[in-house]
Protein backbone atom coordinates (compact mmCIF):
# COMPACT_ATOMS: atom_id res chain seq x y z
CA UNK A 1 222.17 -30.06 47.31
CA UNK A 2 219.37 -29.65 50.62
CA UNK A 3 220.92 -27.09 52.50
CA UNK A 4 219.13 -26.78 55.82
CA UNK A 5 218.68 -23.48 56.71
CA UNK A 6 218.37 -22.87 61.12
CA UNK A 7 216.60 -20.50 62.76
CA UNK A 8 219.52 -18.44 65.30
CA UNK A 9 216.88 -16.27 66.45
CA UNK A 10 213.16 -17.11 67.73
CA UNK A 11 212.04 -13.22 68.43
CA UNK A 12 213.48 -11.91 65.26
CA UNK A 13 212.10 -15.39 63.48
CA UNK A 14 208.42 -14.51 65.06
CA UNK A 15 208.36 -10.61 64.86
CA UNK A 16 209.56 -11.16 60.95
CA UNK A 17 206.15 -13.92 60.60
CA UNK A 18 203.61 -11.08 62.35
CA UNK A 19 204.77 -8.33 60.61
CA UNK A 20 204.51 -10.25 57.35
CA UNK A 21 201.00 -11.87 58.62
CA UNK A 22 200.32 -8.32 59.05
CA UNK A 23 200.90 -6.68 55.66
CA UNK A 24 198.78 -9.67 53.88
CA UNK A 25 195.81 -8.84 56.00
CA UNK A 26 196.29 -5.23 54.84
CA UNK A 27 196.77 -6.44 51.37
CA UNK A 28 193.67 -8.22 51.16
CA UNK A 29 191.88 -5.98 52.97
CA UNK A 30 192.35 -3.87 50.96
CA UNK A 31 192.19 -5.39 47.48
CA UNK A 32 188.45 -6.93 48.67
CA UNK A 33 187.34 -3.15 50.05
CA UNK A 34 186.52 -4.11 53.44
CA UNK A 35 187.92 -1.09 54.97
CA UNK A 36 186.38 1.11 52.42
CA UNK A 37 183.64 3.57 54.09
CA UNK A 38 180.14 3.43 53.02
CA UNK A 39 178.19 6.89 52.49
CA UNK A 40 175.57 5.33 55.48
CA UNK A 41 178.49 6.11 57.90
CA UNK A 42 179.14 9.81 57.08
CA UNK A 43 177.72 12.78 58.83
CA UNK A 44 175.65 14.85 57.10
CA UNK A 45 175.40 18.51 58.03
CA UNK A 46 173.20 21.85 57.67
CA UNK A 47 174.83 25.42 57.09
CA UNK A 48 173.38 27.49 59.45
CA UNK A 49 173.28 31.29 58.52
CA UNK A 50 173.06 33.47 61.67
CA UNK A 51 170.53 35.84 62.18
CA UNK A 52 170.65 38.84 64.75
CA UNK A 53 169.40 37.56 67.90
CA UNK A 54 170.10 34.14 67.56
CA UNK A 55 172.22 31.76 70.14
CA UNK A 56 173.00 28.59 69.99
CA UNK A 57 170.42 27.40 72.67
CA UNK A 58 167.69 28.16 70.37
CA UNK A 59 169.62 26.68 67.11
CA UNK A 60 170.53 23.30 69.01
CA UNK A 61 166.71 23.44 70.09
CA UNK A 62 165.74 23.63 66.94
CA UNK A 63 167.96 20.80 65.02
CA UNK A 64 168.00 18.69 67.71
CA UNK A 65 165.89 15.30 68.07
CA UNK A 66 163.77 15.60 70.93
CA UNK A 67 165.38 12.79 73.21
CA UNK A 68 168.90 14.37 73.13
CA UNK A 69 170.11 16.84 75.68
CA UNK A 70 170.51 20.35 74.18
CA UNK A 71 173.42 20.77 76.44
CA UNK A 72 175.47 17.52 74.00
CA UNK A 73 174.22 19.45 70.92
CA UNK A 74 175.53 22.70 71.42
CA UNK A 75 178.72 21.26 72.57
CA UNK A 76 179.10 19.44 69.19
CA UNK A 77 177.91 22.13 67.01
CA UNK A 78 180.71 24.46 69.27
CA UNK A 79 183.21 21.44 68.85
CA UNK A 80 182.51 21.08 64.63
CA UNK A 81 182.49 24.83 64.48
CA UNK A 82 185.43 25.65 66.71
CA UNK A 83 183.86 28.30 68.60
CA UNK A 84 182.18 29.01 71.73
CA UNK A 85 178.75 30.20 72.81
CA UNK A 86 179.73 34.01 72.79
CA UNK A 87 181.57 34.23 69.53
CA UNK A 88 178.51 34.19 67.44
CA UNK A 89 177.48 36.80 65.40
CA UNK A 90 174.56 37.60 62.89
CA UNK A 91 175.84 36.68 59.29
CA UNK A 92 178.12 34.00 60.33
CA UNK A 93 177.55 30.70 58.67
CA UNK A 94 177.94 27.04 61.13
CA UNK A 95 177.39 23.76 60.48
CA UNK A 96 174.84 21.65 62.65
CA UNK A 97 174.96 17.82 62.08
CA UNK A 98 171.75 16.17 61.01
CA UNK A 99 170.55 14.04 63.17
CA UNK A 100 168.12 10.87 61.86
């Protein structure tokens, strides 16, 4: 009893092989942890407590390595914070990335 079986449709024959190719990759990948994250590729960060006086010039200034632009720093530290330069006040807490 062979019974030959035909394939009636090529695009439904080739989108059922990728999405199957597909989900053994993820399979695998998964089972053999390469997509896992490794603790190198976090971001570390420092909780900043504000003191009167203080703006975020002086903070980014004083976190940031000296060949990076102040101006990228205290957009990021506005961007992880979700504020802006004139909503800080003294004995709010922010986070600043560390930078290595």
């Amino acid at each position: 009893m062979n019974k030959k079986y035909r394939i009636t449709s090529k695009f439904r024959f080739t989108t059922f092989l990728v999405v199957a190719i597909l989900c053994i990759f993820t399979i695998l990948g998964s089972l053999t942890g390469i997509n896992t994250v490794s603790s190198s590729s976090m971001t570390e960060y420092n909780l900043v407590k504000i003191e009167s006086g203080d703006t975020l010039w002086d903070i980014a200034s004083e976190y940031a390595p000296d060949n990076m632009d102040l101006r990228q720093v205290v957009y990021e530290i506005c961007d992880l914070n979700e504020i802006s330069a004139d909503q800080l006040e003294a004995g709010q807490k922010i986070i600043i990335p560390v930078y290595s």
